[in-house]
Protein backbone atom coordinates (compact mmCIF):
# COMPACT_ATOMS: atom_id res chain seq x y z
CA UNK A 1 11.93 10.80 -54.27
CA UNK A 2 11.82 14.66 -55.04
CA UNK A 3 7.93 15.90 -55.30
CA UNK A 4 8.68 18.86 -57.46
CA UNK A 5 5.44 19.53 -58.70
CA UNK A 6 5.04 22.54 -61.37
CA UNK A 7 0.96 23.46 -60.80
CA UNK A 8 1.41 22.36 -56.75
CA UNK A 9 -0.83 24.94 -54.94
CA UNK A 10 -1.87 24.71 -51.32
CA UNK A 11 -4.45 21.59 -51.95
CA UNK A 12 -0.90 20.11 -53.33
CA UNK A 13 -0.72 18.52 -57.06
CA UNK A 14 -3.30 18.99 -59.46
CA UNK A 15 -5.25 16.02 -61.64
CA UNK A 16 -4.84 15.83 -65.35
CA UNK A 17 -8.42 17.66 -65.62
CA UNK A 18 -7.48 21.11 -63.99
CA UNK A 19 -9.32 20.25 -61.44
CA UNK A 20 -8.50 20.62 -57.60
CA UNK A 21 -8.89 17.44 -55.38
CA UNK A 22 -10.41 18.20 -52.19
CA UNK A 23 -7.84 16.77 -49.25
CA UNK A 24 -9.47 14.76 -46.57
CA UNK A 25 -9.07 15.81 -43.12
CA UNK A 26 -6.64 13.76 -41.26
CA UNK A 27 -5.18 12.74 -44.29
CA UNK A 28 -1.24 12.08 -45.31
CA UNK A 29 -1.53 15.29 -47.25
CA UNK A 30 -3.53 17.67 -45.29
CA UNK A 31 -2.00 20.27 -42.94
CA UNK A 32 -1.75 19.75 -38.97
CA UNK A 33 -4.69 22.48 -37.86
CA UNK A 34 -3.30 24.50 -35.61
CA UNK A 35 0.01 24.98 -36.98
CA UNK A 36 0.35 28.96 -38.69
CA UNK A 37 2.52 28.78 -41.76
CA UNK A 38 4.80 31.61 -40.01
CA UNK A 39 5.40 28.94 -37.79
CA UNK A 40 5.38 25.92 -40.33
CA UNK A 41 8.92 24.70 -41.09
CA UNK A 42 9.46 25.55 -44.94
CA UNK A 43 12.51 24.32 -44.96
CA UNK A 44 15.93 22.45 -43.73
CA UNK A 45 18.74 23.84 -45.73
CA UNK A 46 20.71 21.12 -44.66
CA UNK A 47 24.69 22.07 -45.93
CA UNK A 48 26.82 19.24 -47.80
CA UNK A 49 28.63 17.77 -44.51
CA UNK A 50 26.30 18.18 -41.92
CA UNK A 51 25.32 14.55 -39.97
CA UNK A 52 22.24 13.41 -39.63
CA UNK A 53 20.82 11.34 -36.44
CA UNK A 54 24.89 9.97 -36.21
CA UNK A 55 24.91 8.01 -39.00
CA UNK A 56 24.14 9.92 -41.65
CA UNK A 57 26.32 12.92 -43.92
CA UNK A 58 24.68 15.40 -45.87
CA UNK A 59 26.24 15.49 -49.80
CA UNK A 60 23.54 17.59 -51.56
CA UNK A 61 19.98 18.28 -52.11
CA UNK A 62 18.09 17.10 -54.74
CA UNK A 63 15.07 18.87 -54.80
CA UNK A 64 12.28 20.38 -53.18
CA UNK A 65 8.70 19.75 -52.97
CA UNK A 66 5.31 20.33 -51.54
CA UNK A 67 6.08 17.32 -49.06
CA UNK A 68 9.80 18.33 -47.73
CA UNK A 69 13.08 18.14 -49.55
CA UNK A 70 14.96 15.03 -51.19
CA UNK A 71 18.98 14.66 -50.50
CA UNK A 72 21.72 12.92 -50.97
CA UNK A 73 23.24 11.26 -48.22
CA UNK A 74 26.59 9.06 -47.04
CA UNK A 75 26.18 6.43 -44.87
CA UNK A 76 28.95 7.11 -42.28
CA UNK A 77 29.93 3.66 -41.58
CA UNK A 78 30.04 2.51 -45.07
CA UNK A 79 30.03 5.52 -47.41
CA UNK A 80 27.23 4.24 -49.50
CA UNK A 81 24.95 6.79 -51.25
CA UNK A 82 21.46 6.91 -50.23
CA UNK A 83 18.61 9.47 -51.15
CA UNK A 84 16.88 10.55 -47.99
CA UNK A 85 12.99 12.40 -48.50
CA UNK A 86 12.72 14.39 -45.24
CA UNK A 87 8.99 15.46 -44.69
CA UNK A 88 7.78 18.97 -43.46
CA UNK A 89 5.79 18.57 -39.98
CA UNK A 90 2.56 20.43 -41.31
CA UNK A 91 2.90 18.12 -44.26
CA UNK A 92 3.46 14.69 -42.07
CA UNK A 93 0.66 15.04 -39.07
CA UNK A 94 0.91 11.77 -36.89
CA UNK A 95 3.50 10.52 -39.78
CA UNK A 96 0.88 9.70 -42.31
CA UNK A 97 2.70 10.70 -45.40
CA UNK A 98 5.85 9.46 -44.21
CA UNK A 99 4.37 6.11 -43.41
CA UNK A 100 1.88 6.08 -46.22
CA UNK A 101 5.43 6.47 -48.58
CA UNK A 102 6.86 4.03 -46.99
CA UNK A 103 4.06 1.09 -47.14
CA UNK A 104 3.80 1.79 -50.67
CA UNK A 105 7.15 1.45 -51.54
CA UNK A 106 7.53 -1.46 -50.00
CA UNK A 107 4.35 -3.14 -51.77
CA UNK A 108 5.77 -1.83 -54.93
CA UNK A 109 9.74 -3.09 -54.34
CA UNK A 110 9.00 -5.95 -57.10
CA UNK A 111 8.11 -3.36 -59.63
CA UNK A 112 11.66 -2.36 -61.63
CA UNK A 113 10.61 1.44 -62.43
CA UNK A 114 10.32 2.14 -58.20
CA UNK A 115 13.16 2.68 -56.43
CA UNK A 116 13.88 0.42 -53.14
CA UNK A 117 13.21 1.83 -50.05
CA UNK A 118 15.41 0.86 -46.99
CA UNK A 119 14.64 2.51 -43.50
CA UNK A 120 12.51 5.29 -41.25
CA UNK A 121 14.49 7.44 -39.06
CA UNK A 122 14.26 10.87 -37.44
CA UNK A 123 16.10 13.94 -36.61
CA UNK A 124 15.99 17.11 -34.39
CA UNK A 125 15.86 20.40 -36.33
CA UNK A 126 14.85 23.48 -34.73
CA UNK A 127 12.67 22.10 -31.59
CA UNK A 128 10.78 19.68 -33.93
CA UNK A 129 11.39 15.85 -34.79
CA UNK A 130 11.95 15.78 -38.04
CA UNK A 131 11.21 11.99 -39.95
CA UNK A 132 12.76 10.74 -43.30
CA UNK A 133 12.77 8.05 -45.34
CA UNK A 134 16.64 6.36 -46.47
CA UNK A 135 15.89 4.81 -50.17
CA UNK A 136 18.33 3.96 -52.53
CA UNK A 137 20.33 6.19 -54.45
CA UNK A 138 19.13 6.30 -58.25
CA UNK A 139 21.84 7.51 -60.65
CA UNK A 140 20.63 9.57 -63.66
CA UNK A 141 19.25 12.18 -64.94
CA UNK A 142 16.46 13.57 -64.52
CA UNK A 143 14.17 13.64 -67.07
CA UNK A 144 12.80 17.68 -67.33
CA UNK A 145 16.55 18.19 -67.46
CA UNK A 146 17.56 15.74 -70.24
CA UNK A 147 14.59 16.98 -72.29
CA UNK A 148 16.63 20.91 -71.58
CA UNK A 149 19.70 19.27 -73.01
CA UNK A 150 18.22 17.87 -76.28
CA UNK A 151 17.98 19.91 -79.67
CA UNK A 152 15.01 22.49 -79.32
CA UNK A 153 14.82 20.94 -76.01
CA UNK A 154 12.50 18.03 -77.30
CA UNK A 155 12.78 14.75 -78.28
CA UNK A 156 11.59 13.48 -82.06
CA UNK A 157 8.49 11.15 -82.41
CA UNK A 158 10.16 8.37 -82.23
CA UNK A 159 12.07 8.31 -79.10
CA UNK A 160 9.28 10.17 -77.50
CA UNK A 161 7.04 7.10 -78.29
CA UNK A 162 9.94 4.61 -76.62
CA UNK A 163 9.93 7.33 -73.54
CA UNK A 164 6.19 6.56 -73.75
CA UNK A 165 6.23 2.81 -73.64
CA UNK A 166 8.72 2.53 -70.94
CA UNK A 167 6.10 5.02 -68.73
CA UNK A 168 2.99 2.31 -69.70
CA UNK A 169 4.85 -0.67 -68.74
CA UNK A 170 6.07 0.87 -65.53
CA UNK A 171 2.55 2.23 -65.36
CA UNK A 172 0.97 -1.51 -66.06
CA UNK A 173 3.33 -3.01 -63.13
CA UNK A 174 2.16 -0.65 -60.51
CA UNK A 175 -1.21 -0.84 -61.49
CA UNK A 176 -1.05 -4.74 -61.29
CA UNK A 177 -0.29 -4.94 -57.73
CA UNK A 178 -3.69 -2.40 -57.61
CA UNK A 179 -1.57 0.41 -56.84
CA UNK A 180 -1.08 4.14 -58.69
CA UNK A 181 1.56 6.74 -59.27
CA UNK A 182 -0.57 10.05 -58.24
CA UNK A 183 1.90 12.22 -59.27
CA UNK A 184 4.01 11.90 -62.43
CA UNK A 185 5.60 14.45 -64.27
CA UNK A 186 9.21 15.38 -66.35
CA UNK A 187 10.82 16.32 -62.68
CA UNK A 188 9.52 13.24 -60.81
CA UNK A 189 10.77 10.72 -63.51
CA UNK A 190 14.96 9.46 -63.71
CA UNK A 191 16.17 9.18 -67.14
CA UNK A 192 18.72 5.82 -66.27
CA UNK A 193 19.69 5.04 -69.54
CA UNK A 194 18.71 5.72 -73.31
CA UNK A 195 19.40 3.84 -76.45
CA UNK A 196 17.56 1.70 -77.88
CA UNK A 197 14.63 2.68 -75.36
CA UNK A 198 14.52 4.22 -72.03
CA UNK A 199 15.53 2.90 -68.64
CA UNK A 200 13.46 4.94 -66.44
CA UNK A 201 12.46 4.85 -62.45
CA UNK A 202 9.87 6.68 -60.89
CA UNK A 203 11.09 8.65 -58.08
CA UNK A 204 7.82 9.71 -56.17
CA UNK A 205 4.24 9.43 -55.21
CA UNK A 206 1.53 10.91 -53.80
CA UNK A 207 -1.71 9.86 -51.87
CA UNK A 208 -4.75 10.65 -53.49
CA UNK A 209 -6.29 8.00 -50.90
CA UNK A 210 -7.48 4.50 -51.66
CA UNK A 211 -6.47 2.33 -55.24
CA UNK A 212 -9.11 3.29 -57.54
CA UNK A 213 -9.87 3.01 -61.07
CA UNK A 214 -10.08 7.09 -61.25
CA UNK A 215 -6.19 7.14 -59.89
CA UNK A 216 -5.13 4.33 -61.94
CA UNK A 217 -6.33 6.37 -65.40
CA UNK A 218 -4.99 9.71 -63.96
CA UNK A 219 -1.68 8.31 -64.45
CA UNK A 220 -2.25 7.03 -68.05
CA UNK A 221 -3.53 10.50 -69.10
CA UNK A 222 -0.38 12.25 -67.00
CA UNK A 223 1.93 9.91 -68.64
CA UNK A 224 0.74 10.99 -72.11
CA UNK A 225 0.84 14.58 -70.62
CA UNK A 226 4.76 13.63 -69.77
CA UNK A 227 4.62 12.51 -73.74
CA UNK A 228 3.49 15.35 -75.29
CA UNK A 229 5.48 17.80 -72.67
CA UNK A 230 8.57 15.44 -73.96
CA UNK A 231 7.76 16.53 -77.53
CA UNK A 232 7.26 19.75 -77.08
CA UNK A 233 4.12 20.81 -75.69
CA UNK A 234 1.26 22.59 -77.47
CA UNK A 235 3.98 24.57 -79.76
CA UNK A 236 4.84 22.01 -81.39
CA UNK A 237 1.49 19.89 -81.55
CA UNK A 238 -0.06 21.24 -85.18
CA UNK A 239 3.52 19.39 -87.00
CA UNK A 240 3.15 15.67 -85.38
CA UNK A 241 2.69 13.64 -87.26
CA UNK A 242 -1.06 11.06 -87.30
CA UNK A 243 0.78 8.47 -85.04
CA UNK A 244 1.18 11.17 -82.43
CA UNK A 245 -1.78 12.91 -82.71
CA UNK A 246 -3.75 9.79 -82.38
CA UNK A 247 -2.66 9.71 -78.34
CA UNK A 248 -2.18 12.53 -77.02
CA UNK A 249 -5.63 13.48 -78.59
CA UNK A 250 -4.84 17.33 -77.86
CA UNK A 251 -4.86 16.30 -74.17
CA UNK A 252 -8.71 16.13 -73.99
CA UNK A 253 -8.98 13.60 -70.88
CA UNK A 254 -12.39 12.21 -72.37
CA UNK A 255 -10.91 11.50 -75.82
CA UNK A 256 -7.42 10.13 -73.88
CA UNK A 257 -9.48 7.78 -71.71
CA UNK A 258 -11.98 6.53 -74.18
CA UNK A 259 -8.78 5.12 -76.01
CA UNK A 260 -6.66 4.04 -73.70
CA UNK A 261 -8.92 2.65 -70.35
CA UNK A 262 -5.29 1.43 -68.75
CA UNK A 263 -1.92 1.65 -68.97
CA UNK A 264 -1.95 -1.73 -70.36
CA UNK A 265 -3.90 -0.60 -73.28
CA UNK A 266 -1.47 2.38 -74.42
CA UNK A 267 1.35 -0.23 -74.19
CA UNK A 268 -0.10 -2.93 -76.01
CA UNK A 269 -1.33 0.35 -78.65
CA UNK A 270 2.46 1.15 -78.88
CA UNK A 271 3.75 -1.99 -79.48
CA UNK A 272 1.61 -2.22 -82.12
CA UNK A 273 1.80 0.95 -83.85
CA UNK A 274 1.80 0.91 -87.50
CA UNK A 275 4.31 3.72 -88.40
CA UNK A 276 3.97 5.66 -91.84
């Protein structure tokens, strides 16, 4: 659930173009007016142990994002692991976000690559109720930092294109229930597995507004950005061989999205890639 987004500025995550998205007022990701960011809460630095709204104890934090910060949590009556996504009040006016997350996970539980989300709940944390939502725990890795532990800290072509595949199908799934992504990238996706292929889920979204075609193809072109990023980045780029080069397309959005309208299209591309 972390939103750890590298080129996150104060309009929040970036589209694959460069471009900034204007946020519309009043919604999930726009600031409450009014509030100074001297007085904003920044963060909760909640230590391992602490409780949470009585049922709840602190084991670590996960991450931290442009939304609030991800931990895990205990369940005091039962010890089960959860990951809890507490939002920052400037960042969750009237709730939106938090209830915008929510909704979507649950319209999405059917889809295998999104994790299940259980239950709302609130805490008090310097004057302020604070919400967050309990999903399950995902264990993993996650994927920016099993890239970091590979040799040259990338993967070859050919596992890259597996990483790939798994991303379009989870990509294709979402999209079918007319939903997007909105924010993927190499901290944002869990590495479950890896063998054959990749076992991957996605661990959070953003709200870019209403399903739209534009949304649904800014997550094909950031999953090939997640690709290429997976193999290396522009350093490597000139050595790849055809079958490469022939999607990422030097990351030139146009090119990308002339090939590959939907998610379904890269997959079905993939799975029938002629290798030489």
């Amino acid at each position: 659930m972390s939103q750890i987004r590298r080129h996150a500025g104060r309009h929040g995550p970036s589209p694959a173009d460069g471009t900034v998205r204007r946020i519309a007022p009043g919604s999930a990701a726009e600031g409450a007016p009014g509030v100074s960011a001297r007085n904003s809460i920044k963060a909760f630095d909640f230590l391992p142990g602490r409780v949470l709204a009585n049922r709840y104890e602190v084991a670590s934090r996960l991450g931290r994002g442009w939304e609030g910060e991800v931990y895990l949590i205990r369940e005091l009556a039962t010890g089960i692991e959860r990951t809890a996504k507490f939002f920052f009040p400037h960042r969750n006016r009237r709730d939106k976000a938090a209830l915008f997350h929510a909704n979507k996970l649950h319209a999405l539980r059917h889809c295998p690559m999104v994790i299940q989300y259980h239950a709302q709940d609130t805490v008090r944390f310097r004057g302020e109720d604070i919400t967050f939502l309990v999903s399950e725990f995902v264990e993993g890795e996650i994927l920016y930092r099993f890239l970091k532990r590979q040799r040259g800290g990338r993967l070859p072509p050919f596992p890259a294109l597996h990483l790939l595949h798994a991303l379009a199908k989870g990509l294709e799934s979402i999209h079918g229930t007319n939903e997007y992504h909105g924010d993927l990238h190499t901290e944002n996706i869990m590495v479950q597995r890896y063998g054959l292929g990749f076992e991957l889920k996605f661990l959070d979204m953003f709200n870019w507004g209403s399903p739209t075609k534009e949304n649904m193809r800014h997550d094909v072109v950031e999953a090939i950005r997640v690709f290429h990023e997976a193999l290396g980045g522009p350093k490597h780029y000139a050595r790849q061989p055809p079958e490469v080069k022939t999607i990422v397309c030097g990351m030139k959005r146009s090119l990308i999205l002339k090939k590959f309208r939907s998610a379904g299209e890269l997959r079905y591309h993939l799975e029938n890639l002629v290798w030489t």
